[in-house]
PDB file of N, CA and C in Angstrom:
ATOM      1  N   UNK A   1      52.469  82.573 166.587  1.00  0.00           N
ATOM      2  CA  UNK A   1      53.452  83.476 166.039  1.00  0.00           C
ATOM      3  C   UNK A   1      54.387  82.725 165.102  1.00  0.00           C
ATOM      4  N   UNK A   2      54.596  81.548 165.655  1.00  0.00           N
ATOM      5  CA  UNK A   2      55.886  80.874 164.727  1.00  0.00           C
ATOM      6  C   UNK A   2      55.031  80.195 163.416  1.00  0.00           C
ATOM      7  N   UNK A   3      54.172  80.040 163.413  1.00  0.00           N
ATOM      8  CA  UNK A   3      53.068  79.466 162.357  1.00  0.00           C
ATOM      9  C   UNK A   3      53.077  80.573 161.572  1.00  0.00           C
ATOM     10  N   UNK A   4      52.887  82.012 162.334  1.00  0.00           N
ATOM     11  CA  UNK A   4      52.435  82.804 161.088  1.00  0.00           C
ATOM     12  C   UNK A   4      54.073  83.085 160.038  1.00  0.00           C
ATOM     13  N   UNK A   5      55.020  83.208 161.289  1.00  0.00           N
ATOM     14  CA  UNK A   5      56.485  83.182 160.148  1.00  0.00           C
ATOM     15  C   UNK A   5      56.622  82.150 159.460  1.00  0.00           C
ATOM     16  N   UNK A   6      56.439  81.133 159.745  1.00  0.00           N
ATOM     17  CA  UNK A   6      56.628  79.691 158.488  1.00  0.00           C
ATOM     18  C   UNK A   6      55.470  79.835 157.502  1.00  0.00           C
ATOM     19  N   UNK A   7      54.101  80.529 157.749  1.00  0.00           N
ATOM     20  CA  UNK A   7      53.205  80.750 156.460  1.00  0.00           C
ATOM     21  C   UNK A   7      53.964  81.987 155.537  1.00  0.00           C
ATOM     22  N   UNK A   8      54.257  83.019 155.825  1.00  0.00           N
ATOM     23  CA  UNK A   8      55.079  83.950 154.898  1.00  0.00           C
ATOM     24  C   UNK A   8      56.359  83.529 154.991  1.00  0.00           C
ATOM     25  N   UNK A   9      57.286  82.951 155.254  1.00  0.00           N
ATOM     26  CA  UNK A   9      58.127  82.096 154.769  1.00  0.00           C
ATOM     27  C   UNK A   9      57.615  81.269 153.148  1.00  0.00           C
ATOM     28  N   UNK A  10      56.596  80.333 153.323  1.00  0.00           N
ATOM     29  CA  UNK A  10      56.381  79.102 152.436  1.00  0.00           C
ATOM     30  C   UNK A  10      55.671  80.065 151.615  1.00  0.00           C
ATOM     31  N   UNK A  11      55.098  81.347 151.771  1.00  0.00           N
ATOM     32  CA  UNK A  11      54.511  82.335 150.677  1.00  0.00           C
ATOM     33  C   UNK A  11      55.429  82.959 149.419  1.00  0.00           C
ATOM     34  N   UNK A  12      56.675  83.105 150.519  1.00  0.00           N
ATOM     35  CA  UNK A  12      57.568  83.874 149.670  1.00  0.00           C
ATOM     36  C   UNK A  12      58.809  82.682 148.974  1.00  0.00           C
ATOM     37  N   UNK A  13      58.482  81.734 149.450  1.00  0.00           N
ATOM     38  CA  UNK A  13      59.436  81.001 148.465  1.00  0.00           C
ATOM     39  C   UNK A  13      58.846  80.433 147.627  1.00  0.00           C
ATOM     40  N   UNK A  14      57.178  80.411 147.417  1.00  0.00           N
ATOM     41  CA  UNK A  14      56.728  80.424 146.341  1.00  0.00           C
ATOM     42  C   UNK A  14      56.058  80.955 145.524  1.00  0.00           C
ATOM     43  N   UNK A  15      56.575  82.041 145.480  1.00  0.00           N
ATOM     44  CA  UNK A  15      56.485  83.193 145.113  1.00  0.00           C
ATOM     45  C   UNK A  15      55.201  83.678 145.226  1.00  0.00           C
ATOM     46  N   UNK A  16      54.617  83.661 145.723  1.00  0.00           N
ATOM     47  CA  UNK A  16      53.157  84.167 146.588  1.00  0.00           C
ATOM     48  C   UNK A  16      52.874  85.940 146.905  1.00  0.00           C
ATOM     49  N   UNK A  17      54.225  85.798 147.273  1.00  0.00           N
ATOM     50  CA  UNK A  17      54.632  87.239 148.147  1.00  0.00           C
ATOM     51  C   UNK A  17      54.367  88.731 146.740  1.00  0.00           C
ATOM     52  N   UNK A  18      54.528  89.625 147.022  1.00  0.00           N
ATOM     53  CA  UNK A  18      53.946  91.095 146.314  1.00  0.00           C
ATOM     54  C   UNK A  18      55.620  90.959 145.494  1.00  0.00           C
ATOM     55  N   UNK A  19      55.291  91.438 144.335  1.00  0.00           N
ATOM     56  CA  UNK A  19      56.690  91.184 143.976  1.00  0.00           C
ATOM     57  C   UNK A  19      57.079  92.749 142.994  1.00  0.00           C
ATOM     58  N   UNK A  20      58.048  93.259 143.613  1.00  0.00           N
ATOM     59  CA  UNK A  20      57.959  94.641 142.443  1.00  0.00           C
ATOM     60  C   UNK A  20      57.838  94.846 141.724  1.00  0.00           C
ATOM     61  N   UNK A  21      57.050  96.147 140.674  1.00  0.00           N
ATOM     62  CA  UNK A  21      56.929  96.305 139.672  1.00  0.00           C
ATOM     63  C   UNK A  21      57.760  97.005 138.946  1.00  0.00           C
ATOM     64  N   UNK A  22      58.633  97.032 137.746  1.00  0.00           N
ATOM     65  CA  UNK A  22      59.577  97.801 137.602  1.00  0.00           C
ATOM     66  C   UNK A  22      58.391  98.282 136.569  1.00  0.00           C
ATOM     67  N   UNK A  23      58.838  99.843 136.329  1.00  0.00           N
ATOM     68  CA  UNK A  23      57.946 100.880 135.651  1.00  0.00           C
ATOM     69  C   UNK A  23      58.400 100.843 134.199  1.00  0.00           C
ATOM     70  N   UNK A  24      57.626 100.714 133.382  1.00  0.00           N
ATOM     71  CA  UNK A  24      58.258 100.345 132.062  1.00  0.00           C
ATOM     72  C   UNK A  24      56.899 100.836 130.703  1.00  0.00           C
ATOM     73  N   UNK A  25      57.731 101.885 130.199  1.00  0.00           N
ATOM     74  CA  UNK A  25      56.655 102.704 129.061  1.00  0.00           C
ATOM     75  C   UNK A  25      57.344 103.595 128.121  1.00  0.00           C
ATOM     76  N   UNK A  26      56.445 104.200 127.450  1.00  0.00           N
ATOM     77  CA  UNK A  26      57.261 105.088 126.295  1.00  0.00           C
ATOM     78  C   UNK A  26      57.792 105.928 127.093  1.00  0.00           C
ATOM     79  N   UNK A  27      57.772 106.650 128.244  1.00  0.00           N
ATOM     80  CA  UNK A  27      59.164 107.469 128.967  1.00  0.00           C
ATOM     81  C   UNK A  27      60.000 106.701 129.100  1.00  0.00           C
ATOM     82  N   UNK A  28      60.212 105.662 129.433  1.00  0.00           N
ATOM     83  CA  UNK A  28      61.772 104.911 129.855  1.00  0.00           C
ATOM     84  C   UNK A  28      61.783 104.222 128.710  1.00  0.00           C
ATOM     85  N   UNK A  29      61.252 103.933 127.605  1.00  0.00           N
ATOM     86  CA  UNK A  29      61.380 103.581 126.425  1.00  0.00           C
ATOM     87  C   UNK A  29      62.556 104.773 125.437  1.00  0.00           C
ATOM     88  N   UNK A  30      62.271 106.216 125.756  1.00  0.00           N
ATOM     89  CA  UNK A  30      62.803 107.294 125.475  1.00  0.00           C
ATOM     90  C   UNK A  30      63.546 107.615 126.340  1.00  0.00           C
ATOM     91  N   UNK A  31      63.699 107.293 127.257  1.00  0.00           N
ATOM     92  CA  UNK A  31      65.481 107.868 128.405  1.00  0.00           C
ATOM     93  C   UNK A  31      66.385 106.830 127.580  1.00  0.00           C
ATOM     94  N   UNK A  32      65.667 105.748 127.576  1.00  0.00           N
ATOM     95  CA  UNK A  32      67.338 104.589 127.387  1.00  0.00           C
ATOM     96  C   UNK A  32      67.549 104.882 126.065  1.00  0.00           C
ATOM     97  N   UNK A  33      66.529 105.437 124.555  1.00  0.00           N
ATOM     98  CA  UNK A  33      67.238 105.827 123.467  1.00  0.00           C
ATOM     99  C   UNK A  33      68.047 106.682 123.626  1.00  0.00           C
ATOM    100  N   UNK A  34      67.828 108.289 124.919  1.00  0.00           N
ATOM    101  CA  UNK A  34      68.393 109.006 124.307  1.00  0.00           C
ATOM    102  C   UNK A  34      69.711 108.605 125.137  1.00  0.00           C
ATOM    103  N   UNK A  35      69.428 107.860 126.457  1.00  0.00           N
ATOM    104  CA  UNK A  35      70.944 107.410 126.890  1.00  0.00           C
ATOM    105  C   UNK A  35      72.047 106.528 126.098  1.00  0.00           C
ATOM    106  N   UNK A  36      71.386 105.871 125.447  1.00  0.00           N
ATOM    107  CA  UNK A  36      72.113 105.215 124.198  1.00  0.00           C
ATOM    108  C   UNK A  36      73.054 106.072 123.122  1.00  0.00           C
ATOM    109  N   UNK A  37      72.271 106.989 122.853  1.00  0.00           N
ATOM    110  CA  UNK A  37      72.600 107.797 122.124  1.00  0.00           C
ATOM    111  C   UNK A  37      73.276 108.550 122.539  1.00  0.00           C
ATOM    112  N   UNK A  38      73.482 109.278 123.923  1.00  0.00           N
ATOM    113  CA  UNK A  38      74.452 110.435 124.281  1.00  0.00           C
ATOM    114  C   UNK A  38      75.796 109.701 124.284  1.00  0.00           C
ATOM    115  N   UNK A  39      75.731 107.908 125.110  1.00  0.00           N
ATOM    116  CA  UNK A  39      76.759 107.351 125.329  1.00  0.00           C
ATOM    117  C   UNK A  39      77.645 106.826 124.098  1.00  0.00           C
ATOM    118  N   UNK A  40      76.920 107.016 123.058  1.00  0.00           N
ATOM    119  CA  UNK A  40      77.678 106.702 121.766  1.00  0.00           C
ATOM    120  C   UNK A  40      78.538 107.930 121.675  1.00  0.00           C
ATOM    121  N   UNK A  41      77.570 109.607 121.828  1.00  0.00           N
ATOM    122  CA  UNK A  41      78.516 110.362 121.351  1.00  0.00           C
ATOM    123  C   UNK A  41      79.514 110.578 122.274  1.00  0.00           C
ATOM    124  N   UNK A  42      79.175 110.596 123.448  1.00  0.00           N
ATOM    125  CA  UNK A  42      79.894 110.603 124.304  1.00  0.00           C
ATOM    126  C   UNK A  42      81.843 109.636 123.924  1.00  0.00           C
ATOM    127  N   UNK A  43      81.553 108.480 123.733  1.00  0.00           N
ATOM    128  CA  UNK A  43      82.439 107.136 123.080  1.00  0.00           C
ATOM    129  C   UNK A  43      82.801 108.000 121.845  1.00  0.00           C
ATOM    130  N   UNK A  44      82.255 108.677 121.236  1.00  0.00           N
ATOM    131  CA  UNK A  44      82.944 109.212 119.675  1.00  0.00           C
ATOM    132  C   UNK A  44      83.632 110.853 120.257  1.00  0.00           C
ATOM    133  N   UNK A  45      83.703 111.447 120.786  1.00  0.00           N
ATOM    134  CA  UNK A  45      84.099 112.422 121.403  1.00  0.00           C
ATOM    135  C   UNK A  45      85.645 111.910 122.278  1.00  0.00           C
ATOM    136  N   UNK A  46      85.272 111.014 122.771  1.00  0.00           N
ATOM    137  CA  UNK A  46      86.364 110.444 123.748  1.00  0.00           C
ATOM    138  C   UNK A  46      87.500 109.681 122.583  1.00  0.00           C
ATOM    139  N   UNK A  47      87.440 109.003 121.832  1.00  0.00           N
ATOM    140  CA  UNK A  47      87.912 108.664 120.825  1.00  0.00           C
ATOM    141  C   UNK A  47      88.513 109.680 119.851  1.00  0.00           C
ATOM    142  N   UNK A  48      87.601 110.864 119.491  1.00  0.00           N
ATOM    143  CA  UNK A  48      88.323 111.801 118.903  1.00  0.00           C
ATOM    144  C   UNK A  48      89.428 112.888 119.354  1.00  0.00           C
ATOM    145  N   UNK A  49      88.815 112.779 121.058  1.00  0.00           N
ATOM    146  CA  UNK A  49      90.287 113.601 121.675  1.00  0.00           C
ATOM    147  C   UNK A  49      91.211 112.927 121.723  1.00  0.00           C
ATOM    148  N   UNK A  50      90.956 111.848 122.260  1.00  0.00           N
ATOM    149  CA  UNK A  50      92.097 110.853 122.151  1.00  0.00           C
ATOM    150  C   UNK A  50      93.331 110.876 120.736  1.00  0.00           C
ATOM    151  N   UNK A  51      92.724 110.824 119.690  1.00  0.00           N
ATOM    152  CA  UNK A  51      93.464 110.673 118.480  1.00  0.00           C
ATOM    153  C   UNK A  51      94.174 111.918 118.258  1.00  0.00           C
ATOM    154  N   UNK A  52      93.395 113.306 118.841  1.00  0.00           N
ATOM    155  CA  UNK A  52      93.916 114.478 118.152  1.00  0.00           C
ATOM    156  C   UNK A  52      92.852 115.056 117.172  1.00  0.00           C
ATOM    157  N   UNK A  53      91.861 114.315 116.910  1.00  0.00           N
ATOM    158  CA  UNK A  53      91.101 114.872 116.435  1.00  0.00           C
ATOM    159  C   UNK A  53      90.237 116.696 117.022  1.00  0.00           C
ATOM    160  N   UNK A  54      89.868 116.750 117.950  1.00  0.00           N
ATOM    161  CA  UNK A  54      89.379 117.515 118.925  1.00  0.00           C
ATOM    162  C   UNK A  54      90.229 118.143 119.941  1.00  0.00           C
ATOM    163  N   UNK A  55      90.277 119.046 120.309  1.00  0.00           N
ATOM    164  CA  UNK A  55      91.374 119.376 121.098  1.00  0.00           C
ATOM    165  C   UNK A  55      90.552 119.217 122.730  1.00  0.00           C
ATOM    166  N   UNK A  56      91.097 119.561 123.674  1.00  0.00           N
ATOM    167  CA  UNK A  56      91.018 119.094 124.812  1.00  0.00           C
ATOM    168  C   UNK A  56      89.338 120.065 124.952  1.00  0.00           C
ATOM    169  N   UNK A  57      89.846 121.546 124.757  1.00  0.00           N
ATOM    170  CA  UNK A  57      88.472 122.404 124.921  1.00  0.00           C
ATOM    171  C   UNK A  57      87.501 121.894 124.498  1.00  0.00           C
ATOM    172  N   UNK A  58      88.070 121.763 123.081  1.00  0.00           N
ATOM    173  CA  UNK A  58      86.091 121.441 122.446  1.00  0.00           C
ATOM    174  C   UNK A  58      85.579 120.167 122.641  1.00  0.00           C
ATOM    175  N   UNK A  59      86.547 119.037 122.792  1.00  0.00           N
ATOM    176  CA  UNK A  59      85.280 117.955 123.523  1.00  0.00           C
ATOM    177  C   UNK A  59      85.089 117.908 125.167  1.00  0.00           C
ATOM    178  N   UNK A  60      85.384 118.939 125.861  1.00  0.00           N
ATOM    179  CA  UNK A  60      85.198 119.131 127.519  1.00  0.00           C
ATOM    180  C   UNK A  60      83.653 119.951 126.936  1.00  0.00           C
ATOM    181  N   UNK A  61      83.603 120.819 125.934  1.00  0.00           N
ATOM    182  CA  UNK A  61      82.368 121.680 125.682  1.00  0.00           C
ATOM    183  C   UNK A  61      81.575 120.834 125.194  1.00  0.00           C
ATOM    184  N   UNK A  62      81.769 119.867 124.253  1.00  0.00           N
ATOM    185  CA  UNK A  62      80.451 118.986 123.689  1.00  0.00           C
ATOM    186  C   UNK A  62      80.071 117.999 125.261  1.00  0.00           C
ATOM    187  N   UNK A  63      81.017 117.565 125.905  1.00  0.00           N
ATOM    188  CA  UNK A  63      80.696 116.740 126.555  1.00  0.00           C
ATOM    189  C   UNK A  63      79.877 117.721 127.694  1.00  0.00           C
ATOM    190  N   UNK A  64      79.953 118.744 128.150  1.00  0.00           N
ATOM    191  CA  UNK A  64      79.343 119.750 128.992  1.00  0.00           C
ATOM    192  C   UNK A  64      77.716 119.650 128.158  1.00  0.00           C
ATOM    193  N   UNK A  65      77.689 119.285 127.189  1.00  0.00           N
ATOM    194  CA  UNK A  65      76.091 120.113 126.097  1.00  0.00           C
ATOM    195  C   UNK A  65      75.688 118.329 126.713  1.00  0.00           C
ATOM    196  N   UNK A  66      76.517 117.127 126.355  1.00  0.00           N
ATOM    197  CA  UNK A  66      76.188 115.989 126.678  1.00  0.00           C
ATOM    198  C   UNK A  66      75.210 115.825 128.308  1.00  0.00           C
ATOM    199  N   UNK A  67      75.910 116.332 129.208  1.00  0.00           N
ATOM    200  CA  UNK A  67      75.561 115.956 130.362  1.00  0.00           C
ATOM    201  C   UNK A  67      74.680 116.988 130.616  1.00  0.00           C
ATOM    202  N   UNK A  68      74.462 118.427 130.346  1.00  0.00           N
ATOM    203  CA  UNK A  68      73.099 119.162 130.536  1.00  0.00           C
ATOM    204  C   UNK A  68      72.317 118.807 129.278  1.00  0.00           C
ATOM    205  N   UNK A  69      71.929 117.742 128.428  1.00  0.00           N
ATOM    206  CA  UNK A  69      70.864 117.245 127.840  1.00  0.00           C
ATOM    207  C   UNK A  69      70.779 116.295 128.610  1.00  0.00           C
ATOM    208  N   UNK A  70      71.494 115.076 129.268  1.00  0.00           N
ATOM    209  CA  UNK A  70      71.079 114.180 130.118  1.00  0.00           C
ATOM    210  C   UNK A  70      70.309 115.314 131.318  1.00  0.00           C
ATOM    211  N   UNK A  71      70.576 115.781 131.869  1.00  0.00           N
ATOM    212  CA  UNK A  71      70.333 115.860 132.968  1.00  0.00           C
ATOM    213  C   UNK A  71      69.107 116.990 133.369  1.00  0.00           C
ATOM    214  N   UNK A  72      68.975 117.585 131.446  1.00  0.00           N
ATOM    215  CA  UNK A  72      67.826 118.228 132.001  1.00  0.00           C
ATOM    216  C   UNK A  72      66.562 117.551 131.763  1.00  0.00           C
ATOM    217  N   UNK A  73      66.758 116.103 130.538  1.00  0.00           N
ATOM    218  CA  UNK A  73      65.983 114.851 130.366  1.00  0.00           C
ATOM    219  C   UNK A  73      65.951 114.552 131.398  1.00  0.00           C
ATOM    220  N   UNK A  74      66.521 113.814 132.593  1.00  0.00           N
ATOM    221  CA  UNK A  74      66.143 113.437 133.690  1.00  0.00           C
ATOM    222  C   UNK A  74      64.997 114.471 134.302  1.00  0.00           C
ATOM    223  N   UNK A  75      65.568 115.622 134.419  1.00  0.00           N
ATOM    224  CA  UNK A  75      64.273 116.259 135.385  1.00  0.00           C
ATOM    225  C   UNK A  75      63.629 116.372 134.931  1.00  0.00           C
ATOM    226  N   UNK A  76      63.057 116.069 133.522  1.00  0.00           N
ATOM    227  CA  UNK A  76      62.033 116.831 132.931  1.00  0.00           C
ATOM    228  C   UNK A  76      60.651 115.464 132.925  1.00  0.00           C
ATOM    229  N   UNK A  77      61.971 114.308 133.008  1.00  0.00           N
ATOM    230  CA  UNK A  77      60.901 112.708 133.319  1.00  0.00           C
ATOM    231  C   UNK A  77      60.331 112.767 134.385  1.00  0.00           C
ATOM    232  N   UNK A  78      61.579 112.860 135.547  1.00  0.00           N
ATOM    233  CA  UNK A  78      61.169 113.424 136.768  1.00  0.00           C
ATOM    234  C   UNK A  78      59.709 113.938 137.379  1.00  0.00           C
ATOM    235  N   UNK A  79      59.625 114.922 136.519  1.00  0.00           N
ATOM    236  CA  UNK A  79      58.860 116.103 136.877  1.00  0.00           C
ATOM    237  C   UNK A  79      57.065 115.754 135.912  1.00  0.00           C
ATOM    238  N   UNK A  80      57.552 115.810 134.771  1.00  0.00           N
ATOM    239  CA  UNK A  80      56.259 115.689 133.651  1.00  0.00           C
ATOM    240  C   UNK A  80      55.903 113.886 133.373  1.00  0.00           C
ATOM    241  N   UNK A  81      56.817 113.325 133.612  1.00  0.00           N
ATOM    242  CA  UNK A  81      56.135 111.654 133.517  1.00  0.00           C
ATOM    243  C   UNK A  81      57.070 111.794 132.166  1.00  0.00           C
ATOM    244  N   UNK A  82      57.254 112.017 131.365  1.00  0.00           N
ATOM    245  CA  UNK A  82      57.373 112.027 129.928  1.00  0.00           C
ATOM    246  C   UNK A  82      58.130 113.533 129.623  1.00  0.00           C
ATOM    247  N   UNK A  83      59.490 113.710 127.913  1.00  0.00           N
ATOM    248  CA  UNK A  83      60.080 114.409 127.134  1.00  0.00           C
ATOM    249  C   UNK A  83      58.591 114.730 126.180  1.00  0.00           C
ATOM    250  N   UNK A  84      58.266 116.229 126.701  1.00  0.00           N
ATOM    251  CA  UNK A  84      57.447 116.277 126.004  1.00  0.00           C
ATOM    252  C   UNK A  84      57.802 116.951 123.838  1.00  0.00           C
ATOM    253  N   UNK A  85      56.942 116.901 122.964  1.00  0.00           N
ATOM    254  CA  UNK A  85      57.844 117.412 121.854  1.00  0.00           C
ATOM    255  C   UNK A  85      58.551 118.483 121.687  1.00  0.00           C
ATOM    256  N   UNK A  86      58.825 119.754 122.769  1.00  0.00           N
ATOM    257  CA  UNK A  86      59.197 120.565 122.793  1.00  0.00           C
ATOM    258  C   UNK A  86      60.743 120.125 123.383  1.00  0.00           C
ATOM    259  N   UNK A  87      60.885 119.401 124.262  1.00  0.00           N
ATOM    260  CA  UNK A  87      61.962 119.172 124.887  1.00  0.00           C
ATOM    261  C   UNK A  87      62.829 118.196 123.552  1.00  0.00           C
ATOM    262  N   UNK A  88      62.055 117.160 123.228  1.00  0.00           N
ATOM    263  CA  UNK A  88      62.660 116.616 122.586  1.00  0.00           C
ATOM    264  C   UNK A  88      63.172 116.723 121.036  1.00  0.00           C
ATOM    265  N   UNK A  89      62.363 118.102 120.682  1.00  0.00           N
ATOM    266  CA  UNK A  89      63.199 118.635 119.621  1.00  0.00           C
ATOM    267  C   UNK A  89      64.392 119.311 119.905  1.00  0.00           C
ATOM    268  N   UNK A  90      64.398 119.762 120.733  1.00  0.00           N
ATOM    269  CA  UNK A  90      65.819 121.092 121.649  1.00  0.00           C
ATOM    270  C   UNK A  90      66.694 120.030 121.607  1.00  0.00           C
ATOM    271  N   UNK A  91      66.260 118.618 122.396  1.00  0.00           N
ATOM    272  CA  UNK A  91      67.666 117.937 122.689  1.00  0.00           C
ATOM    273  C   UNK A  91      67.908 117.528 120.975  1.00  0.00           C
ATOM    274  N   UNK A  92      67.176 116.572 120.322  1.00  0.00           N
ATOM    275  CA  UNK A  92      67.339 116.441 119.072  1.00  0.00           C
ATOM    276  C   UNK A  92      68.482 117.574 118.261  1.00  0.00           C
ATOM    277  N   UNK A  93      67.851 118.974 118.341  1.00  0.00           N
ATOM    278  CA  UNK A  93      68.938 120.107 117.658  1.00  0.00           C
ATOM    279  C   UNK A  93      70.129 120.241 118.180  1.00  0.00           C
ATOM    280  N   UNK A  94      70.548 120.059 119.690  1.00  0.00           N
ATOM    281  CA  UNK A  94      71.655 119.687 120.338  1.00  0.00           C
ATOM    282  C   UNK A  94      72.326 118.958 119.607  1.00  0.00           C
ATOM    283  N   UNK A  95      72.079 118.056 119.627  1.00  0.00           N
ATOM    284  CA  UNK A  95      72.623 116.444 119.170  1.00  0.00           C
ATOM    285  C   UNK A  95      73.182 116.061 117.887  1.00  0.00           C
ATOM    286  N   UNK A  96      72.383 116.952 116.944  1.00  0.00           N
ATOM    287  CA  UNK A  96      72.754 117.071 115.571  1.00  0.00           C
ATOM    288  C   UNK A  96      73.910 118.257 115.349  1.00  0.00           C
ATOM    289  N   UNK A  97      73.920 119.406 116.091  1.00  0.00           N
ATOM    290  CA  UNK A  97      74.852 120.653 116.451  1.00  0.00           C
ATOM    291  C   UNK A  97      75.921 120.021 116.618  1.00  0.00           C
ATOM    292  N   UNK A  98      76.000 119.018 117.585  1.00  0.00           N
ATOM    293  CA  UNK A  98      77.096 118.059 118.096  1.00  0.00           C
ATOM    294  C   UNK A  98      77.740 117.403 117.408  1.00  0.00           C
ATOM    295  N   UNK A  99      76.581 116.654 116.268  1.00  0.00           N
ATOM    296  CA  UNK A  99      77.410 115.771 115.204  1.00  0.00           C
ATOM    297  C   UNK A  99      78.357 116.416 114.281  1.00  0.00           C
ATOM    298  N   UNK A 100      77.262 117.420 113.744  1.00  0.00           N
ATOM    299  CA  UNK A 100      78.076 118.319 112.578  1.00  0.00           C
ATOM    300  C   UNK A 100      79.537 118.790 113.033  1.00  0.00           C
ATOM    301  N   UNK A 101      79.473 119.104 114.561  1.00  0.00           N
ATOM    302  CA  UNK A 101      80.891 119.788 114.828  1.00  0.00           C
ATOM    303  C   UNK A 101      81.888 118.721 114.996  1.00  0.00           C
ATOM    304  N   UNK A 102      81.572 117.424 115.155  1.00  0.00           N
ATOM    305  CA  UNK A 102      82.189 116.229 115.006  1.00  0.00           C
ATOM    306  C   UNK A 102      82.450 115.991 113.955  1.00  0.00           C
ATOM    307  N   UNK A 103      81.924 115.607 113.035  1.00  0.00           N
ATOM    308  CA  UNK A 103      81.686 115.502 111.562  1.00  0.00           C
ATOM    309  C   UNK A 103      83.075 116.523 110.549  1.00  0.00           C
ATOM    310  N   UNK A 104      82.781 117.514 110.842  1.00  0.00           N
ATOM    311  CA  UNK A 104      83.734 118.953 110.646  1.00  0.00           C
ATOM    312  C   UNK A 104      85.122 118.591 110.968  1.00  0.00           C
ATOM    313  N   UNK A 105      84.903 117.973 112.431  1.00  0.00           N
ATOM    314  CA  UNK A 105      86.627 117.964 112.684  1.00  0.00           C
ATOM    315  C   UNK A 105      87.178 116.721 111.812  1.00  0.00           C
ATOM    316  N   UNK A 106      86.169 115.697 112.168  1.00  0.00           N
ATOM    317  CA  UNK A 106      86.692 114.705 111.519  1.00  0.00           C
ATOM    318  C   UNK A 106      87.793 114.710 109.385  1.00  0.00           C
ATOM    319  N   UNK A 107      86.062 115.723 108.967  1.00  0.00           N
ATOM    320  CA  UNK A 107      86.690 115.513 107.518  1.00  0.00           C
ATOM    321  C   UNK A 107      87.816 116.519 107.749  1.00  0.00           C
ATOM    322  N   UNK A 108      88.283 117.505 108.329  1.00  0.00           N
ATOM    323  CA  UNK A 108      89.499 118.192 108.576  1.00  0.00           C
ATOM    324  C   UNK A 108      90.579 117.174 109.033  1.00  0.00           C
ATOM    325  N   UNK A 109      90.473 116.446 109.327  1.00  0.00           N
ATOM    326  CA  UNK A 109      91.917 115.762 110.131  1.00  0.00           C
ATOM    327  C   UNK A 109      92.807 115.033 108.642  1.00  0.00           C
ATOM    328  N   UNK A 110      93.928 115.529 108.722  1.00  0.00           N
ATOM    329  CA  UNK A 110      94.440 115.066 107.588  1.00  0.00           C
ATOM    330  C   UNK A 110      94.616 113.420 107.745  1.00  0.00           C
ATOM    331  N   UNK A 111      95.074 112.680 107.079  1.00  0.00           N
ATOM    332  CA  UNK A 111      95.183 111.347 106.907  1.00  0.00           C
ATOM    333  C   UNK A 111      96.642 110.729 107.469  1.00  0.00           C
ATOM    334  N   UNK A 112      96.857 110.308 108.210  1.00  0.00           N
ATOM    335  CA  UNK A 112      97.952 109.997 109.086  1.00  0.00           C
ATOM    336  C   UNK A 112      99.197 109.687 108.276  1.00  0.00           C
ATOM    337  N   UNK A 113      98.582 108.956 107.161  1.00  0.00           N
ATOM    338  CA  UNK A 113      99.890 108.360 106.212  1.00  0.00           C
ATOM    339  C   UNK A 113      99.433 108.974 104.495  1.00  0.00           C
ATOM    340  N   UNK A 114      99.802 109.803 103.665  1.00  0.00           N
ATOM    341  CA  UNK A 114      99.647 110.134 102.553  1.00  0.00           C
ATOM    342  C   UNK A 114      99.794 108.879 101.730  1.00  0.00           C
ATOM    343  N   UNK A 115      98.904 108.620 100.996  1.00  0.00           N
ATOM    344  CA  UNK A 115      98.397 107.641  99.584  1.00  0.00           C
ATOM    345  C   UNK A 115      99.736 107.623  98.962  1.00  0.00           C
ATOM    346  N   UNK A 116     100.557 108.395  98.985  1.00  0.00           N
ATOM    347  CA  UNK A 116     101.493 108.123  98.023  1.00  0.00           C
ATOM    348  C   UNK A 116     102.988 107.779  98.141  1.00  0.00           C
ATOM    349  N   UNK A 117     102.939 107.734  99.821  1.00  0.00           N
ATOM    350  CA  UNK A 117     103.911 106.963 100.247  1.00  0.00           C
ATOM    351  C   UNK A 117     103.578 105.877 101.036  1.00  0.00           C
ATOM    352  N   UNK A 118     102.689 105.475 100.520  1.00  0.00           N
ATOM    353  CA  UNK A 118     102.372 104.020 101.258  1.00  0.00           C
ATOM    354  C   UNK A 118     102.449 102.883 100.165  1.00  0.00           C
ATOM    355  N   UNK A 119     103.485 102.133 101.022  1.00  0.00           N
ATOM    356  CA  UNK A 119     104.390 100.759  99.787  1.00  0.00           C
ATOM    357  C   UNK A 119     103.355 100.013  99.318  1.00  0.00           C
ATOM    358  N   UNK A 120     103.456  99.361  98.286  1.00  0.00           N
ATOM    359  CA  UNK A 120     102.584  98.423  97.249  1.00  0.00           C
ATOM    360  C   UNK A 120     101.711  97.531  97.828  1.00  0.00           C
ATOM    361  N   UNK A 121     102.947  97.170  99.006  1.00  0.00           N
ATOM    362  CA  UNK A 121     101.635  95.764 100.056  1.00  0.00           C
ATOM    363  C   UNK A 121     100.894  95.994 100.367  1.00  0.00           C
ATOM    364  N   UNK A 122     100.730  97.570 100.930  1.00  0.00           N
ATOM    365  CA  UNK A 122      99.428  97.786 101.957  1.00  0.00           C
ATOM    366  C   UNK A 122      98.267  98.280 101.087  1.00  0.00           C
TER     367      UNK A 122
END
C-alpha cells in the first residue's frame, strides 16, 4: 500500500499524472472577442455616464442590451458548442445600435470650454 502511494506520488511530481485539458477553439476563440468587446462598451458607457454624457436611464438600458447579449451568448455556447451566424449577426446589430446611440450622444455633448475663451497658452 505505501509503495503504491510513493509510486503516484513520484508520478505526479513528474508530471506523469493525467493533467487537464483546458477546451480551447473557435467557440472560446469567439466568447473572449465578444467579451472583449462588450467590456470595452461596457468601460465607454460607464465613462460616458460618468461625465454627463448619458443620463443615468439610457446607459442602465444599453448596459441591460450588454448583459442579455452576454448572456444569451453564453447559453447559446452552452447549448450548440458554438454562436451560430444567425446569433452572431443579432448580437453584431445590437452592438452597432449601441455604438451609434453612443456615438449620437457623444457628438451632441457640447465642449466643456468654448474655443474662444480659452487663453493663448493652452
Amino acid at each position: 500500500m505505501r509503495r503504491r502511494i510513493l509510486w503516484a506520488a513520484a508520478l505526479a511530481a513528474i508530471g506523469a499524472a493525467p493533467q487537464p485539458v483546458w477546451a480551447h477553439g473557435r467557440a472560446t476563440d469567439v466568447q473572449a472577442t465578444l467579451a472583449d468587446r462588450l467590456t470595452r462598451f461596457a468601460a465607454r458607457i460607464a465613462r460616458d455616464r460618468k461625465s454627463g454624457i448619458l443620463s443615468p436611464g439610457q446607459a442602465d438600458f444599453m448596459t441591460a442590451d450588454l448583459t442579455r447579449i452576454w448572456s444569451d451568448a453564453t447559453r447559446v455556447i452552452d447549448s450548440e458548442g458554438a454562436i451560430g451566424p444567425a446569433e452572431r449577426a443579432s448580437y453584431t446589430a445590437m452592438l452597432r445600435r449601441i455604438e451609434a446611440r453612443l456615438d449620437a450622444a457623444e457628438a451632441t455633448r457640447p465642449h466643456p470650454r468654448p474655443i474662444t475663451r480659452r487663453s493663448v497658452r493652452e
